[in-house]
C-alpha atoms as a PDB file:
ATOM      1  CA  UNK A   1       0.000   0.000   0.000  1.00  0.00           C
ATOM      2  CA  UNK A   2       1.331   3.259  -1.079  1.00  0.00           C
ATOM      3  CA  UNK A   3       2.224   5.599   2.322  1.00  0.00           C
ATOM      4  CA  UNK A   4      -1.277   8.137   1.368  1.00  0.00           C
ATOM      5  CA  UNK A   5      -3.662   4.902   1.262  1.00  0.00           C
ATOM      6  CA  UNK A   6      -2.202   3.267   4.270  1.00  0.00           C
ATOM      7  CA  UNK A   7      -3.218   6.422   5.824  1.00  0.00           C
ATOM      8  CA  UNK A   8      -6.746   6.859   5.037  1.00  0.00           C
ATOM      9  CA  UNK A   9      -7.172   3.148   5.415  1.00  0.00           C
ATOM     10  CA  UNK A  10      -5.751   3.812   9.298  1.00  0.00           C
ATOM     11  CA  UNK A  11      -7.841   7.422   9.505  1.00  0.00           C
ATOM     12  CA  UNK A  12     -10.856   5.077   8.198  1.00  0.00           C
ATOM     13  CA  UNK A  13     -10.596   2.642  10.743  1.00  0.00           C
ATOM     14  CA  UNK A  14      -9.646   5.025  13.759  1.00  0.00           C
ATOM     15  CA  UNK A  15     -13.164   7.139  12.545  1.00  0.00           C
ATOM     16  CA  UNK A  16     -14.912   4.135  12.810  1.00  0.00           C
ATOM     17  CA  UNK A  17     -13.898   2.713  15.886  1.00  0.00           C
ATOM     18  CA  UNK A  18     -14.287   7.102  17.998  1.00  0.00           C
ATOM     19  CA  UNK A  19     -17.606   6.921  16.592  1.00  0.00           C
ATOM     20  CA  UNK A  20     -18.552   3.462  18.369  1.00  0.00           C
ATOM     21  CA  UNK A  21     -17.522   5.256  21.707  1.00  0.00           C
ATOM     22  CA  UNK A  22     -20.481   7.241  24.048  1.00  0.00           C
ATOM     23  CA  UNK A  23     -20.649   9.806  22.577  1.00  0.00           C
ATOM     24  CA  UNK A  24     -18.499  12.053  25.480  1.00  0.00           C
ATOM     25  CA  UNK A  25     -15.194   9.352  24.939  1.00  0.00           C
ATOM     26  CA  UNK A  26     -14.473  10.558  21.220  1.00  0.00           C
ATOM     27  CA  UNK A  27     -14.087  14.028  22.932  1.00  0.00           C
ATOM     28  CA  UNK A  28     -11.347  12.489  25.138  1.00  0.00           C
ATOM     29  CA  UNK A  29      -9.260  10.690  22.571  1.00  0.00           C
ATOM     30  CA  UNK A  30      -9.036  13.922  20.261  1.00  0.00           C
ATOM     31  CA  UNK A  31      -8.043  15.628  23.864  1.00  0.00           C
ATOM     32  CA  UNK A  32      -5.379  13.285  24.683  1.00  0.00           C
ATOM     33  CA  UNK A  33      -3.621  13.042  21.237  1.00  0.00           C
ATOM     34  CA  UNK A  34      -4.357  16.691  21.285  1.00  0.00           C
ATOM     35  CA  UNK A  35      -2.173  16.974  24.301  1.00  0.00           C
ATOM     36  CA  UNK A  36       0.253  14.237  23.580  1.00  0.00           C
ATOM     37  CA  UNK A  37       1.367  16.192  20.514  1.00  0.00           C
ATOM     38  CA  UNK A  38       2.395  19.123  22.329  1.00  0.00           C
ATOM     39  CA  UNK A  39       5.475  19.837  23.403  1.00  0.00           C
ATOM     40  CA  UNK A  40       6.572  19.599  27.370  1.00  0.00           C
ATOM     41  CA  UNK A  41       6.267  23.519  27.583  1.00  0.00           C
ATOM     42  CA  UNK A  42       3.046  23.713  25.672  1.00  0.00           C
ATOM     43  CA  UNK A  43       1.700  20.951  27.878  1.00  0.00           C
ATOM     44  CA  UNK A  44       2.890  22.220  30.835  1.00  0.00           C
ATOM     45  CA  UNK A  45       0.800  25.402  30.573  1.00  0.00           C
ATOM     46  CA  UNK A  46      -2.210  23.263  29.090  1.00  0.00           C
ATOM     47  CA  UNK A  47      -2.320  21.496  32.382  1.00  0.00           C
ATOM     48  CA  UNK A  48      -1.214  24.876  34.302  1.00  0.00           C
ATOM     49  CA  UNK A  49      -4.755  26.615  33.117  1.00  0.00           C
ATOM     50  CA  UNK A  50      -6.579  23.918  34.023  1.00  0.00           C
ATOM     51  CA  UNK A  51      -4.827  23.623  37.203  1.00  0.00           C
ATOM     52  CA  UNK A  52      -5.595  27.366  37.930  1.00  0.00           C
ATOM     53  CA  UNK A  53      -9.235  26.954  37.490  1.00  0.00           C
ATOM     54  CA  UNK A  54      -9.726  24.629  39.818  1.00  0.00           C
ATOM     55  CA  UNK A  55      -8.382  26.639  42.628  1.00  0.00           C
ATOM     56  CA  UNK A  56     -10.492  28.741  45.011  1.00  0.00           C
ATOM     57  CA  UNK A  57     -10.696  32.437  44.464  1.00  0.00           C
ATOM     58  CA  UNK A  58      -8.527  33.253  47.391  1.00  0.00           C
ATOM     59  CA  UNK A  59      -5.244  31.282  46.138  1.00  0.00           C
ATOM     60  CA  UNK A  60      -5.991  31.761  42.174  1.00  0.00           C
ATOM     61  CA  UNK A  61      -5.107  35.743  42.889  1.00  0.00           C
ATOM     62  CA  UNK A  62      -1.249  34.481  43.636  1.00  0.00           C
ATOM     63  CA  UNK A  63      -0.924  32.199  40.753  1.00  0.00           C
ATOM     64  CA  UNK A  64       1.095  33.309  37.777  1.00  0.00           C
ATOM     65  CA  UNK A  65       0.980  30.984  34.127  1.00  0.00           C
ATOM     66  CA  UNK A  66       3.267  32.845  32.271  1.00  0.00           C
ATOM     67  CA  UNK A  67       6.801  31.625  33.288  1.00  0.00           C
ATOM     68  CA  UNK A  68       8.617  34.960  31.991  1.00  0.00           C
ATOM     69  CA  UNK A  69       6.506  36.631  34.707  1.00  0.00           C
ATOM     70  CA  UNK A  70       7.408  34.491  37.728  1.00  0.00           C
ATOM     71  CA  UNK A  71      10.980  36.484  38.013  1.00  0.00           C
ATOM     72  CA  UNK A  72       9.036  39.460  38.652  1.00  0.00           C
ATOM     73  CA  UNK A  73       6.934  38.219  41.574  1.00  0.00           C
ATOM     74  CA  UNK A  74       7.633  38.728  45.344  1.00  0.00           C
ATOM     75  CA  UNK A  75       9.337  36.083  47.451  1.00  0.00           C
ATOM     76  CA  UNK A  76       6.259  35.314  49.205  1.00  0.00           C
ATOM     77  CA  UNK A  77       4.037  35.147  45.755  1.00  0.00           C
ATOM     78  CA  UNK A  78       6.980  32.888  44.979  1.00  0.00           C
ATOM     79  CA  UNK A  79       6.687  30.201  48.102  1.00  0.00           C
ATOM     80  CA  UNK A  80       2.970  30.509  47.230  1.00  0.00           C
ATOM     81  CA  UNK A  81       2.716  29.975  43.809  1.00  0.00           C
ATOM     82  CA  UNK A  82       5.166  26.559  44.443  1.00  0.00           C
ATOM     83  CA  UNK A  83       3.507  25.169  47.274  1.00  0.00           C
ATOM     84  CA  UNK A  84       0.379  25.308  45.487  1.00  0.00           C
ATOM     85  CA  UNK A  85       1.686  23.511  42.591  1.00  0.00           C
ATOM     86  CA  UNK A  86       2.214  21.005  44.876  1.00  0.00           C
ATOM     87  CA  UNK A  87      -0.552  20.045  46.275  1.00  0.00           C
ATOM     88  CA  UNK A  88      -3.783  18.805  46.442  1.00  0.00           C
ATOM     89  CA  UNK A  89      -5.027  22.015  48.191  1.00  0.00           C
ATOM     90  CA  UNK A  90      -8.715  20.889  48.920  1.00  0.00           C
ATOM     91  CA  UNK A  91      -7.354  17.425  50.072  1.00  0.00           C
ATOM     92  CA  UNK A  92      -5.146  19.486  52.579  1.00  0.00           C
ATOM     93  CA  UNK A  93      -7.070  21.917  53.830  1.00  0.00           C
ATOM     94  CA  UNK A  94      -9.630  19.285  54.660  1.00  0.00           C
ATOM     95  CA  UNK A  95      -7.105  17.110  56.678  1.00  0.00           C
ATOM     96  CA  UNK A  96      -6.196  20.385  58.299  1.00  0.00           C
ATOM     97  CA  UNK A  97      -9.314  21.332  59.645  1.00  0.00           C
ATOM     98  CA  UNK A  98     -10.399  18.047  60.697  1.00  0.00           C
ATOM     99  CA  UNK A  99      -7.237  17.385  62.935  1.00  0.00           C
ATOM    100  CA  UNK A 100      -7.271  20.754  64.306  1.00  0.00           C
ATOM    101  CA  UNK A 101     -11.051  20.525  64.928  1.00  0.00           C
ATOM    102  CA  UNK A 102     -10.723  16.769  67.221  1.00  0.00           C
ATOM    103  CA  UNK A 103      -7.551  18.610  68.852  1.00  0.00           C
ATOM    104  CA  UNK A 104     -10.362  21.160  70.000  1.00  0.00           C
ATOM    105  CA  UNK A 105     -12.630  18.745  70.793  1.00  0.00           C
ATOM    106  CA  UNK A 106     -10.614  16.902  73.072  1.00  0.00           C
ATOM    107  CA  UNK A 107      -9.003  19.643  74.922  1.00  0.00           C
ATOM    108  CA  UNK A 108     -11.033  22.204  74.700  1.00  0.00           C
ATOM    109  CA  UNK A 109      -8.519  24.629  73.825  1.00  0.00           C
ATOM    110  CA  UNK A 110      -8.425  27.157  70.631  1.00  0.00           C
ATOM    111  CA  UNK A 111      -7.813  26.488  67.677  1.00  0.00           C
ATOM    112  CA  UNK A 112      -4.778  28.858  68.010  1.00  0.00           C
ATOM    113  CA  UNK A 113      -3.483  26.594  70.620  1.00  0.00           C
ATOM    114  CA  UNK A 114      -4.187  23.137  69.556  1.00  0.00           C
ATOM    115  CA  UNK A 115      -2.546  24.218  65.700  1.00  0.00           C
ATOM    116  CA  UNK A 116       0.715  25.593  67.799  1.00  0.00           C
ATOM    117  CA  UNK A 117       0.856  22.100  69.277  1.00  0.00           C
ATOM    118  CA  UNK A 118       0.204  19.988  66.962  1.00  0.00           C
ATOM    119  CA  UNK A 119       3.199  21.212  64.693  1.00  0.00           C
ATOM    120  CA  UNK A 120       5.369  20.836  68.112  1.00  0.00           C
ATOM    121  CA  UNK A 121       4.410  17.188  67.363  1.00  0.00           C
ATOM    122  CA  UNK A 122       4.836  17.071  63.814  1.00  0.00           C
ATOM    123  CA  UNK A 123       0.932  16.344  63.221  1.00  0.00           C
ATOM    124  CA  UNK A 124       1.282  12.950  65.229  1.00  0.00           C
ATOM    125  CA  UNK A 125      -2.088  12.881  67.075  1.00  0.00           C
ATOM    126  CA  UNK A 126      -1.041   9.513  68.590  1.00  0.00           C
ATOM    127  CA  UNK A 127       1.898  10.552  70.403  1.00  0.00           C
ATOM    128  CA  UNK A 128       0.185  14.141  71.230  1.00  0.00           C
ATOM    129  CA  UNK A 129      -2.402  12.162  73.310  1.00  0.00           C
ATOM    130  CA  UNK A 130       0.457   9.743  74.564  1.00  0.00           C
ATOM    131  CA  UNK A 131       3.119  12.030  75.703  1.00  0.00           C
ATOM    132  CA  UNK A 132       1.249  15.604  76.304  1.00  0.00           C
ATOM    133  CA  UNK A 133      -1.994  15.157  77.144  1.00  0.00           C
ATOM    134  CA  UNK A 134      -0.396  13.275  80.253  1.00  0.00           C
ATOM    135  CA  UNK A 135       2.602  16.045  81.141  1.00  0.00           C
ATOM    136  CA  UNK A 136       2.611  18.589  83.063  1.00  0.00           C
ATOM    137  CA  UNK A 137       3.070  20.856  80.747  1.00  0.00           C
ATOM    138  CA  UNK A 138      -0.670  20.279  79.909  1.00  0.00           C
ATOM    139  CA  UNK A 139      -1.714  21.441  83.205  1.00  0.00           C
ATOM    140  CA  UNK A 140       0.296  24.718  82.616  1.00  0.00           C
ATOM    141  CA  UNK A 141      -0.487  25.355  78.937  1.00  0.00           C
ATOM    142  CA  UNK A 142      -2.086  28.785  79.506  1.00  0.00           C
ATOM    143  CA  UNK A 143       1.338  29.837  80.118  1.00  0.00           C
ATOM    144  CA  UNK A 144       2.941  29.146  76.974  1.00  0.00           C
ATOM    145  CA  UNK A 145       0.670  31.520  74.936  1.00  0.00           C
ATOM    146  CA  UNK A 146       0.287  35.493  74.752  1.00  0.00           C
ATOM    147  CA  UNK A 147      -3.077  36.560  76.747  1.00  0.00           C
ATOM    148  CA  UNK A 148      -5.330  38.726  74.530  1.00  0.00           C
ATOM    149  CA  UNK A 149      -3.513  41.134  72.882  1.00  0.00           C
ATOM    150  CA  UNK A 150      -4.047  44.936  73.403  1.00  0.00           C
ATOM    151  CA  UNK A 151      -5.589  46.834  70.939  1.00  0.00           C
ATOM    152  CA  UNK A 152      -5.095  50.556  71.978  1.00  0.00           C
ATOM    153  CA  UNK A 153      -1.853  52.107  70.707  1.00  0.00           C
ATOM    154  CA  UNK A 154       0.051  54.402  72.817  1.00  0.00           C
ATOM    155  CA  UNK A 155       4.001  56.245  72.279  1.00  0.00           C
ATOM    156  CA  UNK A 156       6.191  54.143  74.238  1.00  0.00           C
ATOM    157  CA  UNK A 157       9.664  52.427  73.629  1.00  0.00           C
ATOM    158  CA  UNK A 158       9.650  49.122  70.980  1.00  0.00           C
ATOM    159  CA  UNK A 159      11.564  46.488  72.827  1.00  0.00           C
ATOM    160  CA  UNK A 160      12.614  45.803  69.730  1.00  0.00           C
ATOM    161  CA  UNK A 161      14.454  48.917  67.711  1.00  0.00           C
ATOM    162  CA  UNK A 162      14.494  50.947  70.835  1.00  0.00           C
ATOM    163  CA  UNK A 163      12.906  53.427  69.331  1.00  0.00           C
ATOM    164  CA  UNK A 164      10.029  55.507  70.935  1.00  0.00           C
ATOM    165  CA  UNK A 165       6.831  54.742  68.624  1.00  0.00           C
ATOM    166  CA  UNK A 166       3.518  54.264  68.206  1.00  0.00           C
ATOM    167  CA  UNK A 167       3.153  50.660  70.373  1.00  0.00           C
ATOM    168  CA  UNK A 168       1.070  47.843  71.151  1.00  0.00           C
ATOM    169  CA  UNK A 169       1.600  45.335  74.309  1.00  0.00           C
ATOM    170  CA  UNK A 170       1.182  42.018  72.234  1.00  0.00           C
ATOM    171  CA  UNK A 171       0.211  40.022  75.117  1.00  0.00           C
ATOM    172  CA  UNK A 172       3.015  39.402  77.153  1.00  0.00           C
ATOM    173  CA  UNK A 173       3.337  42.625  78.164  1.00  0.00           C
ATOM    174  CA  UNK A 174       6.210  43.540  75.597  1.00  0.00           C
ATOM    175  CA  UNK A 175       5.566  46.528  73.342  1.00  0.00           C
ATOM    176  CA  UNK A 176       6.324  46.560  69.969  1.00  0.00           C
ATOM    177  CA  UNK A 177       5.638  49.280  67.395  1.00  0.00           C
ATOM    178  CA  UNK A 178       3.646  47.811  64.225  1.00  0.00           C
ATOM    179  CA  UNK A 179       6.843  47.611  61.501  1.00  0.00           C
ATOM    180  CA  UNK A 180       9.215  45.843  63.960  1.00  0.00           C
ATOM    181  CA  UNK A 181       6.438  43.075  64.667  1.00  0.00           C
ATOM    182  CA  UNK A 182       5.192  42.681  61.150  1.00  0.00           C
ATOM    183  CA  UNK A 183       9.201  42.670  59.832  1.00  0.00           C
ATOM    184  CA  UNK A 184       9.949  39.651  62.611  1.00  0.00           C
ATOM    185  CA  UNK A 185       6.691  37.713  61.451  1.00  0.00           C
ATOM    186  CA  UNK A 186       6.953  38.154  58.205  1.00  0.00           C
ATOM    187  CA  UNK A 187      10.397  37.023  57.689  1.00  0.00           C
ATOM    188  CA  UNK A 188      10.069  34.323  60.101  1.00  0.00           C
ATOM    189  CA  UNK A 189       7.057  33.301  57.873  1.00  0.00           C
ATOM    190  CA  UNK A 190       9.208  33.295  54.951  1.00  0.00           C
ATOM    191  CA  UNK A 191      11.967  31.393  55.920  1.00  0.00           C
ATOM    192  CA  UNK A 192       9.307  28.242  57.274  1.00  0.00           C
ATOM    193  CA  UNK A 193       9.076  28.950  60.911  1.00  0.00           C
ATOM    194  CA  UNK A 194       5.763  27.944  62.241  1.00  0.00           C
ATOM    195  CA  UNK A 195       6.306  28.386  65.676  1.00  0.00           C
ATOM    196  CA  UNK A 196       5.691  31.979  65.992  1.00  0.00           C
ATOM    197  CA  UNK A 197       6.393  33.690  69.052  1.00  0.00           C
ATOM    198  CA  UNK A 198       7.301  37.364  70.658  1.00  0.00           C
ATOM    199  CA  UNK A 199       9.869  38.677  69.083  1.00  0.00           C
ATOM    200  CA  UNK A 200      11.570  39.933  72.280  1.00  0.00           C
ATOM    201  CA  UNK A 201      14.516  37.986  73.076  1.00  0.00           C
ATOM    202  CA  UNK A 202      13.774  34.888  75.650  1.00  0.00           C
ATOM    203  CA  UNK A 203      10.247  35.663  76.194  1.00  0.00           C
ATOM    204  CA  UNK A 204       9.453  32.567  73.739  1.00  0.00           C
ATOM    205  CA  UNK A 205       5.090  32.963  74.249  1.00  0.00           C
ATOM    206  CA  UNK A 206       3.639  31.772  71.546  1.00  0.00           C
ATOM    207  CA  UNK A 207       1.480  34.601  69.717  1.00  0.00           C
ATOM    208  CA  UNK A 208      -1.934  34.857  68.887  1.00  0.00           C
ATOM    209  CA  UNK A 209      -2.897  33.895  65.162  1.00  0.00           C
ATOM    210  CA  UNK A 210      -5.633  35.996  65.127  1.00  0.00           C
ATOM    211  CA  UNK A 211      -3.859  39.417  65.753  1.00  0.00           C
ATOM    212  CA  UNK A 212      -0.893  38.078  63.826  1.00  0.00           C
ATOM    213  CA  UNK A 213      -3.566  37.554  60.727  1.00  0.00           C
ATOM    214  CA  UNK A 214      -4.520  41.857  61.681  1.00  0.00           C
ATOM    215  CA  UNK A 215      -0.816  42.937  61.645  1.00  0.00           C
ATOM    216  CA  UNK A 216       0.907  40.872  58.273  1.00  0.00           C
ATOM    217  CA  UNK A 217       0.286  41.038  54.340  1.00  0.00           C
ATOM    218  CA  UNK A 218      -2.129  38.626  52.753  1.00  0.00           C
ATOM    219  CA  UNK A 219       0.863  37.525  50.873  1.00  0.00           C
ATOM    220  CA  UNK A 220       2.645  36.284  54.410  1.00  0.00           C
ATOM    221  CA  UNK A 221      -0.869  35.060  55.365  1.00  0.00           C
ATOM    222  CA  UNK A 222      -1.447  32.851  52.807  1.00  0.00           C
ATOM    223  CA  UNK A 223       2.188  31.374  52.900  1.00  0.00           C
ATOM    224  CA  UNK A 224       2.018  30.640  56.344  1.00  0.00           C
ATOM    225  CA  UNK A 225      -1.299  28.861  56.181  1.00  0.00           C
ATOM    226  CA  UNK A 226      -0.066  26.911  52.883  1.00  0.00           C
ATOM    227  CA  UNK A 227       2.816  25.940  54.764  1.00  0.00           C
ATOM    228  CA  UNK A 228       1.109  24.499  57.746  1.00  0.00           C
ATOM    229  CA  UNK A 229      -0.840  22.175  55.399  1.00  0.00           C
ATOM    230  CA  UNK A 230       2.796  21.456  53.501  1.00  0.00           C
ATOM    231  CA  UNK A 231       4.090  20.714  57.063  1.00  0.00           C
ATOM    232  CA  UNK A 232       0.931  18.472  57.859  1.00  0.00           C
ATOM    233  CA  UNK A 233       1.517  16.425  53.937  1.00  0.00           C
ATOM    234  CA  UNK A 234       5.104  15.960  54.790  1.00  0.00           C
ATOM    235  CA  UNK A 235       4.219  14.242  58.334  1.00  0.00           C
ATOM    236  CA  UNK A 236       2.863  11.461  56.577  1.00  0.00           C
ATOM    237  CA  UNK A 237       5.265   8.711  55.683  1.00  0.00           C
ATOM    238  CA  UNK A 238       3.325   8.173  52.518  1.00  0.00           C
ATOM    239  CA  UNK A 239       3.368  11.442  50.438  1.00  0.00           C
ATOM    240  CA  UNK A 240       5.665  10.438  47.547  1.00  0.00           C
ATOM    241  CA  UNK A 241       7.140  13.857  46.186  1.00  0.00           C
ATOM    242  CA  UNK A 242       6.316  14.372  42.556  1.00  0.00           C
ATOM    243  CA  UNK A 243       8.238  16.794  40.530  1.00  0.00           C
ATOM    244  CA  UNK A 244       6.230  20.160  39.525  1.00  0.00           C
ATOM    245  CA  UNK A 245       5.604  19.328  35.683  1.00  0.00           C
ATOM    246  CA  UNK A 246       4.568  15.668  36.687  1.00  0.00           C
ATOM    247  CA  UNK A 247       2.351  17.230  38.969  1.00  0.00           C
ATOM    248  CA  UNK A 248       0.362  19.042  36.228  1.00  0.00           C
ATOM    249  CA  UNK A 249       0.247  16.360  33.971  1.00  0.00           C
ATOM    250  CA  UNK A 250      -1.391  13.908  36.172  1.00  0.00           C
ATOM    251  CA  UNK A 251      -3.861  17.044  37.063  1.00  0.00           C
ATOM    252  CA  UNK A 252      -4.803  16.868  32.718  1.00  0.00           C
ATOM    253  CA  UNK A 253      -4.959  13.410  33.000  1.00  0.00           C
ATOM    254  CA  UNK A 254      -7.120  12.492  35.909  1.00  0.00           C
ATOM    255  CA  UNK A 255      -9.510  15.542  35.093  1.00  0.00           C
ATOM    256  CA  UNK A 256      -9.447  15.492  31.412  1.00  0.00           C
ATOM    257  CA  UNK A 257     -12.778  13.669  31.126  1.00  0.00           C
ATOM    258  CA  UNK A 258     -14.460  15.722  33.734  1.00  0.00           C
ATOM    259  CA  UNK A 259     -13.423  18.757  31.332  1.00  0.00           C
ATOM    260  CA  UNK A 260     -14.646  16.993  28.631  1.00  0.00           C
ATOM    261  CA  UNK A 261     -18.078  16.560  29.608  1.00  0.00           C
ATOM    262  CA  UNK A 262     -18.255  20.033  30.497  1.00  0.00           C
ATOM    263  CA  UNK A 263     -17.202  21.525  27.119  1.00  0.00           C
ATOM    264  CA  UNK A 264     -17.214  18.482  24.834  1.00  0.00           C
ATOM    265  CA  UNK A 265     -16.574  18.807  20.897  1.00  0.00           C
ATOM    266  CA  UNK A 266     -15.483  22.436  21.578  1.00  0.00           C
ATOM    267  CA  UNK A 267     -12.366  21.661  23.238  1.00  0.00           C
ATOM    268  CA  UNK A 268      -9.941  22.991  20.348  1.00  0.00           C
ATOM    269  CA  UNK A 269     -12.064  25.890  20.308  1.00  0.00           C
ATOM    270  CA  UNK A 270     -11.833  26.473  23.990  1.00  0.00           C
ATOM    271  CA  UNK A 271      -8.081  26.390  23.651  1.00  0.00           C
ATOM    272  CA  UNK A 272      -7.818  28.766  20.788  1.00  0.00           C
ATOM    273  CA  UNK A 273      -7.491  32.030  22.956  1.00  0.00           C
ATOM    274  CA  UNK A 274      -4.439  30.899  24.511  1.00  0.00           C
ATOM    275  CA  UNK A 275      -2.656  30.204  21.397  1.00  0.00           C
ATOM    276  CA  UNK A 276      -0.919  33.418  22.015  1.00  0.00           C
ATOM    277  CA  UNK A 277       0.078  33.146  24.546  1.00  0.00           C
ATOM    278  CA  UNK A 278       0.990  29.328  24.389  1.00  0.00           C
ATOM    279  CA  UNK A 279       3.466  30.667  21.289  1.00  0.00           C
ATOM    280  CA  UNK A 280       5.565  33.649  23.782  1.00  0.00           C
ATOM    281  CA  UNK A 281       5.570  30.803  26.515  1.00  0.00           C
ATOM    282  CA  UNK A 282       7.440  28.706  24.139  1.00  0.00           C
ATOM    283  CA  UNK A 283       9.694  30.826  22.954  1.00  0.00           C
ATOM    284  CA  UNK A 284      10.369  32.925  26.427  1.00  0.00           C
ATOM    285  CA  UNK A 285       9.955  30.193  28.893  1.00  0.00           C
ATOM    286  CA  UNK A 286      11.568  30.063  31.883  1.00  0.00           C
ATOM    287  CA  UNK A 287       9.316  27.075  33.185  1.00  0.00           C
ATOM    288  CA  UNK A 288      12.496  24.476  33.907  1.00  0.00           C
ATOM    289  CA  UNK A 289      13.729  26.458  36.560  1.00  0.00           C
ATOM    290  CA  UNK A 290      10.571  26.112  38.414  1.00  0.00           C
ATOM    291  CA  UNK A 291      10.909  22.275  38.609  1.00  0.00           C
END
């Protein structure tokens, strides 16, 4: 058979044998060899737009697709925009909440507290109920943490710069003007710390989350709450680390179908707008370096 006949013969058969499928599976196949025939870049930010949409309104804000752009971002947006590549954020923040909430239940402390401990103990409830719950340092908890924190501001020195300023007694009785506590935090946010506490030398009190969410960015917010949940993931023996780019392609490929049935035969057509954009990513990627 002569290469062109051999070729309609195959595109004959291969019509035949889509159209047999329900009728959202021919859909799929196009998709996949679609994708397949991409190259890594291209598919990378296939899977990255997906990816995107499926996160919740409050993370999608940090996320940056275009590569060339990522250079540009703050560290923070930075952290952010990695952690969330890797992970299954829902998953997380579900775990999160439900370990924190029966930490609550059983102690009856906040949920400032019981998160504070629970990354003391790397996440393992077990040997939290074990070794704490029957310390003494149970029975003295209240001391470990900040009391309320007070609100009115008054001119007084900052324990910290030494500087006479507009201060606030964080709960320990240590004043500390707004830029010296937010600087501490912040940084001590960016470099992984989740043990935050006064940042007077050796008062060590753990601080209250819910003035410390008042006082930092949204940026140092969101990192430190992503973190938590990255610190919870990597607790468990199981969590097998996948590289970024293998990440997003098992996102395409798990959810392609899903997609499918939502937009069906107009998935080309869907995709068309981005072929811009698809062409500078190629040529000005800097994607590698995020892997």
């Amino acid at each position: 058979m002569t290469i062109l006949f051999r070729n309609i013969v195959v595109i004959r058969a291969g019509s035949f044998w889509v159209s047999s499928l329900s009728e959202n599976f021919p859909s799929f196949v196009a998709g996949s060899f679609w994708v397949s025939s991409l190259s890594e870049s291209y598919r990378s930010f296939v899977a990255g737009s997906f990816w995107v949409s499926s996160l919740s309104e409050s993370y999608r804000s940090f996320v940056v697709i275009r590569a060339e752009s990522f250079g540009e971002l703050s560290q923070f947006r930075r952290r952010i925009f990695r952690s969330l590549l890797t992970m299954e954020i829902l998953e997380e923040e579900n775990n999160y909440s439900d370990i924190v909430r029966r930490l609550v239940a059983r102690t009856g402390m906040s949920e400032d507290k019981a998160t504070v401990l629970l990354v003391r103990y790397k996440w393992d409830e077990a040997k939290f109920n074990y070794d704490f719950l029957r310390s003494y340092e149970y029975l003295s908890i209240s001391t470990c943490f900040v009391d309320d924190p007070e609100h009115d501001v008054k001119r007084t020195l900052c324990r910290t710069c030494n500087e006479w300023e507009n201060c606030r007694n964080i709960g320990c009785g240590h004043h500390l003007c707004w830029n010296c506590f937010r600087v501490d935090i912040e940084q001590k946010i960016l470099h992984g710390d989740l043990e935050l506490v006064c940042p007077y030398p050796r008062c060590g009190k753990y601080l209250s989350h819910q003035y410390i969410k008042q006082m930092i960015s949204d940026e140092a917010l969101a990192l430190y709450h992503l973190s938590l949940m990255e610190s919870l993931r990597i607790s468990r023996p199981q969590v097998v680390e996948d590289t970024l780019c293998q990440k997003a392609m098992t996102f395409v490929l798990q959810l392609f179908m899903t997609i499918v049935t939502e937009i069906g035969e107009g998935l080309r057509e869907a995709l068309v707008e981005y072929i811009r954009d698809l062409f500078m990513f190629a040529l000005r990627s800097q994607w590698q370096r995020l892997f």
